[in-house]
PDB file of N, CA and C in Angstrom:
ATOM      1  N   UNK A   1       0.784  -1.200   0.000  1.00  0.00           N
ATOM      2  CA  UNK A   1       0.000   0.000   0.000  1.00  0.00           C
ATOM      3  C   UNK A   1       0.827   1.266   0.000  1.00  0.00           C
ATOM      4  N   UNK A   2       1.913   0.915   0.447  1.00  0.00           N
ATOM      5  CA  UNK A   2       2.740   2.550   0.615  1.00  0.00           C
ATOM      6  C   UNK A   2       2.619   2.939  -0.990  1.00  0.00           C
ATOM      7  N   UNK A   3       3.430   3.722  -1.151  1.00  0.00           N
ATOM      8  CA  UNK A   3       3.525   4.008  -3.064  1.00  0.00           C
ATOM      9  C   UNK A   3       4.577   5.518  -2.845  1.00  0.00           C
ATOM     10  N   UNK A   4       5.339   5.069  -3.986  1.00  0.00           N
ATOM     11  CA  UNK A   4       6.637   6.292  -4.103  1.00  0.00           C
ATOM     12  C   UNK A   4       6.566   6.331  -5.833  1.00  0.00           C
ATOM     13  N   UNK A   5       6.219   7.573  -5.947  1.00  0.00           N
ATOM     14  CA  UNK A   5       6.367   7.481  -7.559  1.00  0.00           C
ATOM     15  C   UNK A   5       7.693   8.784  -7.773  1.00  0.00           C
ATOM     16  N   UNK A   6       8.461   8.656  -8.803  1.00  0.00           N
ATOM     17  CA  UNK A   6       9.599   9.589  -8.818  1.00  0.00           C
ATOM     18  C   UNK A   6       9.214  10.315 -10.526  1.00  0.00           C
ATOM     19  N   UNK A   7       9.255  11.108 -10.639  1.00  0.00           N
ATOM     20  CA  UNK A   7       9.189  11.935 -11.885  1.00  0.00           C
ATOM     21  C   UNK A   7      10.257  12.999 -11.718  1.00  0.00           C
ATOM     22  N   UNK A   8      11.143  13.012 -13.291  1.00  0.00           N
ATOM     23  CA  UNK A   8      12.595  13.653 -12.606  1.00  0.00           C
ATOM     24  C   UNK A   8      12.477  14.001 -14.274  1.00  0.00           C
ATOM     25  N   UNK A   9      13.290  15.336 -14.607  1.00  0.00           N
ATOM     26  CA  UNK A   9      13.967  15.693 -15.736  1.00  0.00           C
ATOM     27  C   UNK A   9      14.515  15.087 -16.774  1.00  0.00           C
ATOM     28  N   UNK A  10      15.767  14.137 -15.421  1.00  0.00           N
ATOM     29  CA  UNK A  10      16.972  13.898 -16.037  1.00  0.00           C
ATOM     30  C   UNK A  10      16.568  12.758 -17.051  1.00  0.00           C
ATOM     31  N   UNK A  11      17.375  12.872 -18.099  1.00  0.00           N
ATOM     32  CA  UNK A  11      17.265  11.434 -19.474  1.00  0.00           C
ATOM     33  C   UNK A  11      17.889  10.264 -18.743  1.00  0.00           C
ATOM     34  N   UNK A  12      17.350   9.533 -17.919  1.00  0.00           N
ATOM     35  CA  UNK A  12      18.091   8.078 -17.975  1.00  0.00           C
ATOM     36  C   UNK A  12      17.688   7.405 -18.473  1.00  0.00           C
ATOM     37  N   UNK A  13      19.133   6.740 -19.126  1.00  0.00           N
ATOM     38  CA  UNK A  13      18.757   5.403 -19.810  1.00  0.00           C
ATOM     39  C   UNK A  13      19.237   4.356 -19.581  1.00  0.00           C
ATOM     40  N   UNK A  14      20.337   4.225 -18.584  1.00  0.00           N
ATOM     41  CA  UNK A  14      20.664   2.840 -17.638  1.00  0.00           C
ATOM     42  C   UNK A  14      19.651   2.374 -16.598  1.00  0.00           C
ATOM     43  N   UNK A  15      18.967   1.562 -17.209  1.00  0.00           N
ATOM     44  CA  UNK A  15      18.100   0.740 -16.620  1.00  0.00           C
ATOM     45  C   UNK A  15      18.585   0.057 -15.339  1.00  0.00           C
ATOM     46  N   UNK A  16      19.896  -0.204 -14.900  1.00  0.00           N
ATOM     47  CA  UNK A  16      20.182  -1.101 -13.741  1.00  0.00           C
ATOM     48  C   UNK A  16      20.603   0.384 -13.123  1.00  0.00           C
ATOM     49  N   UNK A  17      20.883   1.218 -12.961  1.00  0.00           N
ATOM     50  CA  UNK A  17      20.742   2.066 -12.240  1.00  0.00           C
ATOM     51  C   UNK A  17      19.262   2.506 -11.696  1.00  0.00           C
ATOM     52  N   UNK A  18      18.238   2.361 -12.742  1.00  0.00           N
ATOM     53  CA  UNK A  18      17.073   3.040 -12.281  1.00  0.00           C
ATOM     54  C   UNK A  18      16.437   1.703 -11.257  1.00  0.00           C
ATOM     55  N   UNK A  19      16.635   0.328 -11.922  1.00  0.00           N
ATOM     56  CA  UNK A  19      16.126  -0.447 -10.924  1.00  0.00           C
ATOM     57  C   UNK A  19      16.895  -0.787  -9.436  1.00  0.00           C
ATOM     58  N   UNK A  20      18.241  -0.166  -9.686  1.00  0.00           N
ATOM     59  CA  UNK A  20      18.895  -0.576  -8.031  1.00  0.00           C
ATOM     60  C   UNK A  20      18.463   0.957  -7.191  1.00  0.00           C
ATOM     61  N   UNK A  21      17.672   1.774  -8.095  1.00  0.00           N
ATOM     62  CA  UNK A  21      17.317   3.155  -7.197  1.00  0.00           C
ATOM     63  C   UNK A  21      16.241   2.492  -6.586  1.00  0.00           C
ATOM     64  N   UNK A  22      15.038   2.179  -7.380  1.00  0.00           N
ATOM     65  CA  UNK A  22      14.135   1.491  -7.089  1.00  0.00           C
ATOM     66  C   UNK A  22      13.638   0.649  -5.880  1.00  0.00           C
ATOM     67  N   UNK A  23      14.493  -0.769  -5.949  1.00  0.00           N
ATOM     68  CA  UNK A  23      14.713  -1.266  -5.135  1.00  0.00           C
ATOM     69  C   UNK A  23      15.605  -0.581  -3.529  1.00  0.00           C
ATOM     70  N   UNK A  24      16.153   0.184  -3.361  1.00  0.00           N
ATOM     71  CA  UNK A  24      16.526   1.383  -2.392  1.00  0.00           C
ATOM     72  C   UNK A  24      15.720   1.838  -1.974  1.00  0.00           C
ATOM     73  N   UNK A  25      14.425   2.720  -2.862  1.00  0.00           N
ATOM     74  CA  UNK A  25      13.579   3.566  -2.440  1.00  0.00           C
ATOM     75  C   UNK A  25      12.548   2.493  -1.936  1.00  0.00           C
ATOM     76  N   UNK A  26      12.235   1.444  -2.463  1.00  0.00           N
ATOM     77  CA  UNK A  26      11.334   0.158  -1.617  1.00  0.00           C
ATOM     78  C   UNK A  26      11.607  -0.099  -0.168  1.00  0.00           C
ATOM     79  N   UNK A  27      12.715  -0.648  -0.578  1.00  0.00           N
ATOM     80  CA  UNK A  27      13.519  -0.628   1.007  1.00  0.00           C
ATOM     81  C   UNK A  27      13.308   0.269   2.383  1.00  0.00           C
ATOM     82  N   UNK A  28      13.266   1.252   1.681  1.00  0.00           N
ATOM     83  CA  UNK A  28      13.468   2.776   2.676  1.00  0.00           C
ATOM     84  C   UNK A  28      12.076   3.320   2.980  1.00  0.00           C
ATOM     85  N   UNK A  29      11.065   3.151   2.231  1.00  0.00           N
ATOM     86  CA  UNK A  29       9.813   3.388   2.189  1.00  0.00           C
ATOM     87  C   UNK A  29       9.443   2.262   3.362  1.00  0.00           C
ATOM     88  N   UNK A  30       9.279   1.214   3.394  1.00  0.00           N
ATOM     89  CA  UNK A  30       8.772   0.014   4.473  1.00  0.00           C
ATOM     90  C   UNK A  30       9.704   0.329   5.390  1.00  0.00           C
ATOM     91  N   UNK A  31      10.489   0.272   5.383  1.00  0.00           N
ATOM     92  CA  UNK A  31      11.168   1.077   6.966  1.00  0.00           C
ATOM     93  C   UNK A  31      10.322   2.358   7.589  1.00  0.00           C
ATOM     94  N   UNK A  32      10.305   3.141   6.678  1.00  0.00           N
ATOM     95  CA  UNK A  32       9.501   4.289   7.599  1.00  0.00           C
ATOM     96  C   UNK A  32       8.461   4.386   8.121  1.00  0.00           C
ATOM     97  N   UNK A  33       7.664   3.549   7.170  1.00  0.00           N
ATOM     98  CA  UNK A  33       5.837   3.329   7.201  1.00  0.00           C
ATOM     99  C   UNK A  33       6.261   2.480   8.176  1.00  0.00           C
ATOM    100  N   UNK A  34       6.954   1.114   8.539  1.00  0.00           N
ATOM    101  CA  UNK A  34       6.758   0.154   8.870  1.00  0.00           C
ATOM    102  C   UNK A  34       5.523  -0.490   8.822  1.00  0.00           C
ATOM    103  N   UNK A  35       5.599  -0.844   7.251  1.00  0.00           N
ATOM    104  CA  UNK A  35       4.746  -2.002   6.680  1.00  0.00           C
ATOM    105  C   UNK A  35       5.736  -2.657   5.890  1.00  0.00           C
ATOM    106  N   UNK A  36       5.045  -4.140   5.633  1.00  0.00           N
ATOM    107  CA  UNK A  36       6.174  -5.153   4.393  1.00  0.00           C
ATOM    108  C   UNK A  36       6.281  -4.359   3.453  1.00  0.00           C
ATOM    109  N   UNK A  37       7.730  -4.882   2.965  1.00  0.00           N
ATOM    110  CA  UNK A  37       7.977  -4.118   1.602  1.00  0.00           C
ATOM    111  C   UNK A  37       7.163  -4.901   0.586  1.00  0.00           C
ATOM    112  N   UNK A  38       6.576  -6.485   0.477  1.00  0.00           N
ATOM    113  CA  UNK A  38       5.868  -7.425   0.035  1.00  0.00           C
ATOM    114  C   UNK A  38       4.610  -6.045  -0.568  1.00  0.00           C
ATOM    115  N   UNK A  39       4.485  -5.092   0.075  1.00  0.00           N
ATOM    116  CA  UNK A  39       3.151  -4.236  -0.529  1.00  0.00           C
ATOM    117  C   UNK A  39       3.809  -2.716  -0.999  1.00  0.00           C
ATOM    118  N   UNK A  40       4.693  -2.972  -0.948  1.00  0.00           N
ATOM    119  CA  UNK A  40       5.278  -1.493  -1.697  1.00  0.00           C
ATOM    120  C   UNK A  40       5.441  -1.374  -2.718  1.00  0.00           C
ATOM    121  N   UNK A  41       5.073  -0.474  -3.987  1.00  0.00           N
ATOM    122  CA  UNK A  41       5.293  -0.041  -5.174  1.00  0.00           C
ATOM    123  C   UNK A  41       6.074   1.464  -5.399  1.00  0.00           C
ATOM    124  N   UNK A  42       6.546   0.933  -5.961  1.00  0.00           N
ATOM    125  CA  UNK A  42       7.908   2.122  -7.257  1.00  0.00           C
ATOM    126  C   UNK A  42       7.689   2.651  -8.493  1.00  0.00           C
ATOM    127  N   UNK A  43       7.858   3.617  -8.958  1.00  0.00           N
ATOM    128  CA  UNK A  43       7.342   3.712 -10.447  1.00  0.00           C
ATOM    129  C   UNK A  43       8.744   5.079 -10.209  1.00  0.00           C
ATOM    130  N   UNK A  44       8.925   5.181 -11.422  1.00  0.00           N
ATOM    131  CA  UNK A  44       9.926   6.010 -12.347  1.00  0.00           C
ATOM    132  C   UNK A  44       9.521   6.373 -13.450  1.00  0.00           C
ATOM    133  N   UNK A  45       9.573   7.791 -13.520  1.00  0.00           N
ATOM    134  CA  UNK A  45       9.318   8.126 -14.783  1.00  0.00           C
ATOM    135  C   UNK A  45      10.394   9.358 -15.852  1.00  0.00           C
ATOM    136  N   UNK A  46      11.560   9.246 -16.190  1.00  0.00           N
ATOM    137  CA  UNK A  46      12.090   9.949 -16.295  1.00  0.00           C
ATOM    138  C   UNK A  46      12.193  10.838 -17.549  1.00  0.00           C
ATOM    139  N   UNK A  47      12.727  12.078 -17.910  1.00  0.00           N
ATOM    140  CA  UNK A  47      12.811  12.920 -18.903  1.00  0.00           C
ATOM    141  C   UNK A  47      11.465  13.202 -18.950  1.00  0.00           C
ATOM    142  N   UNK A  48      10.899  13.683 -18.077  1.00  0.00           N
ATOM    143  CA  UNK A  48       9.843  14.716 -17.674  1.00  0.00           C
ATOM    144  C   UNK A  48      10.050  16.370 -18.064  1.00  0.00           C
ATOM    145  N   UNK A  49       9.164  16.646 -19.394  1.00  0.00           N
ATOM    146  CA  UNK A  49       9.772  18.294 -19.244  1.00  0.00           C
ATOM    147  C   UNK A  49       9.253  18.873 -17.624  1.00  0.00           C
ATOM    148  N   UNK A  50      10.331  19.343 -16.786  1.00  0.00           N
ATOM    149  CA  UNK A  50       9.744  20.349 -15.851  1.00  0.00           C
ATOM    150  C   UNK A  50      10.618  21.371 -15.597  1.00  0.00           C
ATOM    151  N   UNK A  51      10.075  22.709 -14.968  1.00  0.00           N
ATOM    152  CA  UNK A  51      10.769  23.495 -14.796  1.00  0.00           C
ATOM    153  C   UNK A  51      10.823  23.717 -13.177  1.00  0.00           C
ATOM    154  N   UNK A  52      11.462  23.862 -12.531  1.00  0.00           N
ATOM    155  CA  UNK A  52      12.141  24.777 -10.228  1.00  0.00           C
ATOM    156  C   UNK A  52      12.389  25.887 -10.829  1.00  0.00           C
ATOM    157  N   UNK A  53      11.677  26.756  -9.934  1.00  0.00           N
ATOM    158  CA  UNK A  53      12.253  27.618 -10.088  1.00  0.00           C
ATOM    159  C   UNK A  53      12.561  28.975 -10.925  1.00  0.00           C
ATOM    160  N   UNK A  54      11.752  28.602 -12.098  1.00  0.00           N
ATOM    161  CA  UNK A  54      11.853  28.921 -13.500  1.00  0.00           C
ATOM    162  C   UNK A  54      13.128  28.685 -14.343  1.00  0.00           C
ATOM    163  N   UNK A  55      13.623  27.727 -13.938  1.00  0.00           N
ATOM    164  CA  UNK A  55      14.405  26.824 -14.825  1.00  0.00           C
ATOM    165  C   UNK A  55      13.989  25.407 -15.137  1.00  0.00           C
ATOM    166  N   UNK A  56      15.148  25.083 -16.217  1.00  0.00           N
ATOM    167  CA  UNK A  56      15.080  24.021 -16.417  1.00  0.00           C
ATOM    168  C   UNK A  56      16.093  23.172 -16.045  1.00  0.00           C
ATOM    169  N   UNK A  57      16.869  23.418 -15.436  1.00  0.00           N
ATOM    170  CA  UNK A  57      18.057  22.624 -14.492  1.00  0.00           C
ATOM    171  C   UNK A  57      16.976  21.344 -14.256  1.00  0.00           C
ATOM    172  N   UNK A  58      18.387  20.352 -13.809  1.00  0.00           N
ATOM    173  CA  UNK A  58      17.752  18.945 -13.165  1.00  0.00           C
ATOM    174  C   UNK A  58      16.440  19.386 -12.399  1.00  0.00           C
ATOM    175  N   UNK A  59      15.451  18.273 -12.124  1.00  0.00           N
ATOM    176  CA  UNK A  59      14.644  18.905 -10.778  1.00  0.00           C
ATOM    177  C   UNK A  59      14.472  17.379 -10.924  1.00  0.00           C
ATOM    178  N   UNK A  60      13.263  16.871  -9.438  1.00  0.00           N
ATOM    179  CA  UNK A  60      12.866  15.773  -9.466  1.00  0.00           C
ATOM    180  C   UNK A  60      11.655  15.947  -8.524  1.00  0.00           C
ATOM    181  N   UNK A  61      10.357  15.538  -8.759  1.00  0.00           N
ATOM    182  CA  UNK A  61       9.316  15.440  -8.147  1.00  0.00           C
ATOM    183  C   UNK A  61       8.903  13.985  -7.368  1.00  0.00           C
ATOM    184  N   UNK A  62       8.646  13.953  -6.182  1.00  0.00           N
ATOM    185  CA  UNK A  62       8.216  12.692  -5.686  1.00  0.00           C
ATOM    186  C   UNK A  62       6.927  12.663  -4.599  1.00  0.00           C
ATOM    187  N   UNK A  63       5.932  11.491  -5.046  1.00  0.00           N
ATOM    188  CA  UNK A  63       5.002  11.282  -4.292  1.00  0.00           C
ATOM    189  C   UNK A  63       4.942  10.020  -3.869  1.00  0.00           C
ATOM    190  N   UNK A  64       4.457  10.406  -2.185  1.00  0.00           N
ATOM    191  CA  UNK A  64       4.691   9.284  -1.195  1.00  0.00           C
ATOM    192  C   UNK A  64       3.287   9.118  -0.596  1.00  0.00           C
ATOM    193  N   UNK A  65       2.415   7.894  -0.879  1.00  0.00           N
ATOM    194  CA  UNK A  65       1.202   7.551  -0.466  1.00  0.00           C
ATOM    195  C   UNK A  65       1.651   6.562   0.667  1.00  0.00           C
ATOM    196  N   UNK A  66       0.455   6.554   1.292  1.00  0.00           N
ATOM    197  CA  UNK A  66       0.753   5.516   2.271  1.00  0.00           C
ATOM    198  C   UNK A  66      -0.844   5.667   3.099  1.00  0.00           C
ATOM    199  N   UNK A  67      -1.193   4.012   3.340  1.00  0.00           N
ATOM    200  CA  UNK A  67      -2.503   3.751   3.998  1.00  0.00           C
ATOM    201  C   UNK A  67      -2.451   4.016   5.512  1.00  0.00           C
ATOM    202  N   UNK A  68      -3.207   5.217   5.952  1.00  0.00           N
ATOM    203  CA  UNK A  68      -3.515   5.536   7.881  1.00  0.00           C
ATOM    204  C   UNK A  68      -2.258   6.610   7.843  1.00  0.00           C
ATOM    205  N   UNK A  69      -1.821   6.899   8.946  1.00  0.00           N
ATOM    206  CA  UNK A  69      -1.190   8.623   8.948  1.00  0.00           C
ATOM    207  C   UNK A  69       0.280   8.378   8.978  1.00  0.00           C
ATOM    208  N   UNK A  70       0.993   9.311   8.636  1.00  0.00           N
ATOM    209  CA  UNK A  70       2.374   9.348   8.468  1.00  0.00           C
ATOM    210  C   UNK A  70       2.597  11.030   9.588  1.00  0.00           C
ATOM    211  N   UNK A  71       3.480  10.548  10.463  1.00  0.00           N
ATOM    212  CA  UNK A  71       3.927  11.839  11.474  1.00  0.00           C
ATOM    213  C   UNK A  71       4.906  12.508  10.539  1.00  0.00           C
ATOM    214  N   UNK A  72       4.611  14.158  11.439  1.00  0.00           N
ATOM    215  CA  UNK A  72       5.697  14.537  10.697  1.00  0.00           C
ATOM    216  C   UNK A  72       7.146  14.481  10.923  1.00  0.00           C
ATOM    217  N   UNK A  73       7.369  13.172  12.238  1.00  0.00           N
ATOM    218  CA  UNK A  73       8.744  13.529  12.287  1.00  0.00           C
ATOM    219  C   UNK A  73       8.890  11.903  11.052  1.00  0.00           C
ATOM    220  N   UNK A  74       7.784  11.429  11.013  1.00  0.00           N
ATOM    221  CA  UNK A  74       8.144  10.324   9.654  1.00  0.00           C
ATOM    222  C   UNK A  74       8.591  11.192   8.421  1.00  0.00           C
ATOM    223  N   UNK A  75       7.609  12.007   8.054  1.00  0.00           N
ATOM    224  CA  UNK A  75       8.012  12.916   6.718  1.00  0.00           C
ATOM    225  C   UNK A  75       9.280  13.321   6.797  1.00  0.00           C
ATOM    226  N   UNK A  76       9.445  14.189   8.585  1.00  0.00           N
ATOM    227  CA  UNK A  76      10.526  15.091   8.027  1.00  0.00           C
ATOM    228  C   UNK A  76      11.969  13.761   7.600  1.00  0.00           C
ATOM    229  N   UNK A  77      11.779  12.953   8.438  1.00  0.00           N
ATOM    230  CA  UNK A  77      12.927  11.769   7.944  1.00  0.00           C
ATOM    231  C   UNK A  77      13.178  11.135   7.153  1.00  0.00           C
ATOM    232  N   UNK A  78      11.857  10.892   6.212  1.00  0.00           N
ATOM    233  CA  UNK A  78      11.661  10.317   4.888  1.00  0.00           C
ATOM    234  C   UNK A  78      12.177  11.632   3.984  1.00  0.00           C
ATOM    235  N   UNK A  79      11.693  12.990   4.112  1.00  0.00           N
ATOM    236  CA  UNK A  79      12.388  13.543   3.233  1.00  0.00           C
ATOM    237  C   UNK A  79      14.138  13.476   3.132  1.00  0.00           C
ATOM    238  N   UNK A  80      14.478  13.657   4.027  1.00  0.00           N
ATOM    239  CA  UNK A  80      16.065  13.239   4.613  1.00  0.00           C
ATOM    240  C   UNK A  80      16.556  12.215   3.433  1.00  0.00           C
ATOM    241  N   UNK A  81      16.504  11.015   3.695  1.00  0.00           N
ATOM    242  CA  UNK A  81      16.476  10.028   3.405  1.00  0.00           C
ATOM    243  C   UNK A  81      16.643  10.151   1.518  1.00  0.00           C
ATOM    244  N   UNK A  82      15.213  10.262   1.243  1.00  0.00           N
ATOM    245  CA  UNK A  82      14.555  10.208   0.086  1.00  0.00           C
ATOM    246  C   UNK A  82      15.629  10.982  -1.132  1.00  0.00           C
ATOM    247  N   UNK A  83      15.821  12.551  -0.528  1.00  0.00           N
ATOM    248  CA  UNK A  83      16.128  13.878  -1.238  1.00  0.00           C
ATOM    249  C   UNK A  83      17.779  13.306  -1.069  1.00  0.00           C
ATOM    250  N   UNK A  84      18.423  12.450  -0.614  1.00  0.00           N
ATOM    251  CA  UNK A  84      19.825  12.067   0.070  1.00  0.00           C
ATOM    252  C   UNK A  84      20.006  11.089  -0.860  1.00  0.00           C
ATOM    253  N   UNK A  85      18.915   9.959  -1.286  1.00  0.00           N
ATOM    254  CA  UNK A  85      19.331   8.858  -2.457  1.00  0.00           C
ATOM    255  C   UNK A  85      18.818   9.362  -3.543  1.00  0.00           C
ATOM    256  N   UNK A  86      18.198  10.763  -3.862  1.00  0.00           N
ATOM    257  CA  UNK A  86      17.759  11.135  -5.363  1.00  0.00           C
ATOM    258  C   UNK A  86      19.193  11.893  -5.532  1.00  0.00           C
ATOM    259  N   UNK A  87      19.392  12.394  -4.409  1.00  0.00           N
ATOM    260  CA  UNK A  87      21.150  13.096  -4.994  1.00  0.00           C
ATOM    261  C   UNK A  87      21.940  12.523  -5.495  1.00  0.00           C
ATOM    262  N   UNK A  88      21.855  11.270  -4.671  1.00  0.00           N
ATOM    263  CA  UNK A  88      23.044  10.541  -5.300  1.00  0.00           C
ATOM    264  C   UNK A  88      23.047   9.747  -6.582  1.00  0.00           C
ATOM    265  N   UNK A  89      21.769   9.517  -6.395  1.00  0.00           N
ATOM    266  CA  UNK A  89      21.272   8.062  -8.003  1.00  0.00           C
ATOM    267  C   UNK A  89      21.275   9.256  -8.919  1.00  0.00           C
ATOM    268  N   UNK A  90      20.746  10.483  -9.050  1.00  0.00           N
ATOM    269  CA  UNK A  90      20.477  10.922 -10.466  1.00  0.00           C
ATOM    270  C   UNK A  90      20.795  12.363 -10.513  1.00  0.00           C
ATOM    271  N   UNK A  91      22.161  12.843  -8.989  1.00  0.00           N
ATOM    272  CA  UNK A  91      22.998  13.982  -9.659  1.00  0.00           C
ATOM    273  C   UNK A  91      21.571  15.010  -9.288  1.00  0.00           C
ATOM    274  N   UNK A  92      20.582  15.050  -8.550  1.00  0.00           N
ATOM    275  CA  UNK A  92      19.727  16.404  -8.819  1.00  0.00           C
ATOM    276  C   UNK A  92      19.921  16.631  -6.961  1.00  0.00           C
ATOM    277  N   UNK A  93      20.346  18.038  -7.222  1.00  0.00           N
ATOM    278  CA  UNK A  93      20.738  18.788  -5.960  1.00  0.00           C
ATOM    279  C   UNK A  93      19.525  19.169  -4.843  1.00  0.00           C
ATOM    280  N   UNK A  94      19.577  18.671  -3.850  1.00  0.00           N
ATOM    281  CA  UNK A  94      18.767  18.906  -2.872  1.00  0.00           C
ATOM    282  C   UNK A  94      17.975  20.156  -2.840  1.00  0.00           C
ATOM    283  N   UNK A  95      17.994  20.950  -3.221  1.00  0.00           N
ATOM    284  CA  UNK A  95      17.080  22.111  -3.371  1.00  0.00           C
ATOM    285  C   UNK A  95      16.174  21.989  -4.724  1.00  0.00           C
ATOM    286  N   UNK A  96      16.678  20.986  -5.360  1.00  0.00           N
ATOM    287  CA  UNK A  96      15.581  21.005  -7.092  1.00  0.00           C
ATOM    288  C   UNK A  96      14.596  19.832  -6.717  1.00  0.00           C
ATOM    289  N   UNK A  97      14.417  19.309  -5.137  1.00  0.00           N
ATOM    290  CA  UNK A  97      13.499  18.097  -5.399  1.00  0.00           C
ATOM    291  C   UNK A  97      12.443  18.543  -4.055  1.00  0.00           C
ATOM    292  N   UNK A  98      11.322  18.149  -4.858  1.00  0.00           N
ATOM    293  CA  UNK A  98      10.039  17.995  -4.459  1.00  0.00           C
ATOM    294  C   UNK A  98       9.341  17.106  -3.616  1.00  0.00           C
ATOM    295  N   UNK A  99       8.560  17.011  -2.747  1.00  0.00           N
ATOM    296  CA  UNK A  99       8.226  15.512  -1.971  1.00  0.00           C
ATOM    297  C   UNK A  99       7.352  16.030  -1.562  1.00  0.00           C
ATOM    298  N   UNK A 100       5.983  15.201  -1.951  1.00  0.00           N
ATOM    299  CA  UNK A 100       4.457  15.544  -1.645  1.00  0.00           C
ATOM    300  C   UNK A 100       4.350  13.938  -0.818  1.00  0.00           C
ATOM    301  N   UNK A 101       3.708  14.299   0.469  1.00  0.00           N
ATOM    302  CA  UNK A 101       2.989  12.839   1.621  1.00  0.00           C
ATOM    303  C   UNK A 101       1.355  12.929   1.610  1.00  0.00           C
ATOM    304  N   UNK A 102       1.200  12.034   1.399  1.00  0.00           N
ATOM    305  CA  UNK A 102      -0.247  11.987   1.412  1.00  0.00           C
ATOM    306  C   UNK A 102      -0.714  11.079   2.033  1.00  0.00           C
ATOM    307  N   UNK A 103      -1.909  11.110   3.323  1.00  0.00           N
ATOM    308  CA  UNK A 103      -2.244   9.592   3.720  1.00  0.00           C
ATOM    309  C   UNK A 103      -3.273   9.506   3.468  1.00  0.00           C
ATOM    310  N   UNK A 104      -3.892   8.420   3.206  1.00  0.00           N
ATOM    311  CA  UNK A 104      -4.551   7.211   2.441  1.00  0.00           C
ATOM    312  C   UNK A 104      -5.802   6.558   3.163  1.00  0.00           C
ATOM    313  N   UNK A 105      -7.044   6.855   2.958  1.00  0.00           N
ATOM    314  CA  UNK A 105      -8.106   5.957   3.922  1.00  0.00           C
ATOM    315  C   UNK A 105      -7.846   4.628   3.426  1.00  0.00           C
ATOM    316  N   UNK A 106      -7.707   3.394   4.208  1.00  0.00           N
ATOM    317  CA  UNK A 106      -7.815   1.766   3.648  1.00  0.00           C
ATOM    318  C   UNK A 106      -8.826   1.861   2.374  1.00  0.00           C
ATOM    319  N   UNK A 107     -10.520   2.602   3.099  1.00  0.00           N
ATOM    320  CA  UNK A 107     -11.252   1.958   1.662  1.00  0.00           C
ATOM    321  C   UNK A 107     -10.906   2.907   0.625  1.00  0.00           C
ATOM    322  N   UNK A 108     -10.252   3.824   0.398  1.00  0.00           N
ATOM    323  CA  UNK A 108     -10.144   4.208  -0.643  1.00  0.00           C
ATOM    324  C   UNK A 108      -8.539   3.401  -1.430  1.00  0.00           C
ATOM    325  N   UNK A 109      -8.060   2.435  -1.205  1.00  0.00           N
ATOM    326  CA  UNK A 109      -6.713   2.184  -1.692  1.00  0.00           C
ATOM    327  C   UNK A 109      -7.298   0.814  -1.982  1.00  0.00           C
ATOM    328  N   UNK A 110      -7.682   0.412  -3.305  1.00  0.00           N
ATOM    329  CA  UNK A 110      -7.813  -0.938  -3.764  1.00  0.00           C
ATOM    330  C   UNK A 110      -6.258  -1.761  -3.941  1.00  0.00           C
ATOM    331  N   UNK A 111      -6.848  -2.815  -3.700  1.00  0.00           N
ATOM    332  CA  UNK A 111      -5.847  -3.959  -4.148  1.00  0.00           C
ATOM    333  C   UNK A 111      -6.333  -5.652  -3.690  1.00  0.00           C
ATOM    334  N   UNK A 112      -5.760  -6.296  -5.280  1.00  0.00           N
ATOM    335  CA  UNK A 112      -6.174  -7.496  -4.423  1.00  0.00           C
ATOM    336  C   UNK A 112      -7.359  -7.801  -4.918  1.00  0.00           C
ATOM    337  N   UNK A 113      -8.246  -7.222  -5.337  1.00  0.00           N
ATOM    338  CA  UNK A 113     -10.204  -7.140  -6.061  1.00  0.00           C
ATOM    339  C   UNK A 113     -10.597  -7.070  -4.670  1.00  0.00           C
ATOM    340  N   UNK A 114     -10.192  -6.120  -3.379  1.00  0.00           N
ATOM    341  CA  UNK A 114     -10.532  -5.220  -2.522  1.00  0.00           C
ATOM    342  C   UNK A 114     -10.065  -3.907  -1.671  1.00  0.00           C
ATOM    343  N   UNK A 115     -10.400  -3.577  -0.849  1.00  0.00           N
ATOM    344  CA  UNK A 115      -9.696  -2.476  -0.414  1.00  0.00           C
ATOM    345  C   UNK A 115      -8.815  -2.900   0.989  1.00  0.00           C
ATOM    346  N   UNK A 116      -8.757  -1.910   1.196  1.00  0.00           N
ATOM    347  CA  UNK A 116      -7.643  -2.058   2.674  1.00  0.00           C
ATOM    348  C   UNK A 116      -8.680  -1.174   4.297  1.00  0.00           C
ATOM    349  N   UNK A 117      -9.345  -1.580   3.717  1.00  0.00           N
ATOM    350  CA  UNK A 117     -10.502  -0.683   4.701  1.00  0.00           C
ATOM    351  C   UNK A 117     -12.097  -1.274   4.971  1.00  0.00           C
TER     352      UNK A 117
END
């Protein structure tokens, strides 16, 4: 149920880089929520036209769902975390990235041919 989707500028096209980010950001996501990673999803989407700032420098946008509430000392640590392995996997500087938390009623989060609620 958690969910991390990444939408970023940059052109990648090494695929084993984007999937060992992936697998990282899985990892790190079920740690914070503390739920199985068995229910965590990843998505990447890269060479996104966007502009920070009113540029077009690197940037990277990320959204973090997750079912029942996330504190903010979870956020503020997940951003930590999060904005710390987008630096490093894809070179975009801590001030060009974005991180939206959102929590999640069970019945509104299908899965499974039901909900979580």
């Amino acid at each position: 149920m958690p969910l991390i989707k990444v939408q970023t500028s940059i052109a990648n096209s090494d695929s084993a880089q984007v999937t060992e980010l992936l697998k990282q950001l899985s990892a790190t996501l079920a740690k914070h929520t503390r739920k199985p990673e068995s229910y965590v999803m990843t998505a990447f989407q890269s060479n996104v036209p966007m502009t920070f700032g009113g540029t077009t420098e690197p940037v990277c946008y990320l959204e973090i769902k997750s079912v029942g509430s996330m504190t903010p000392d979870q956020t503020k640590s997940m951003s930590q975390d999060f904005c710390q392995q987008i630096e490093q996997a894809l070179k975009v500087p801590l001030d060009r990235i974005y991180i939206e938390f959102a929590d999640a009623k069970g019945y509104m989060w299908g899965w499974n041919g039901a909900t979580f609620g």
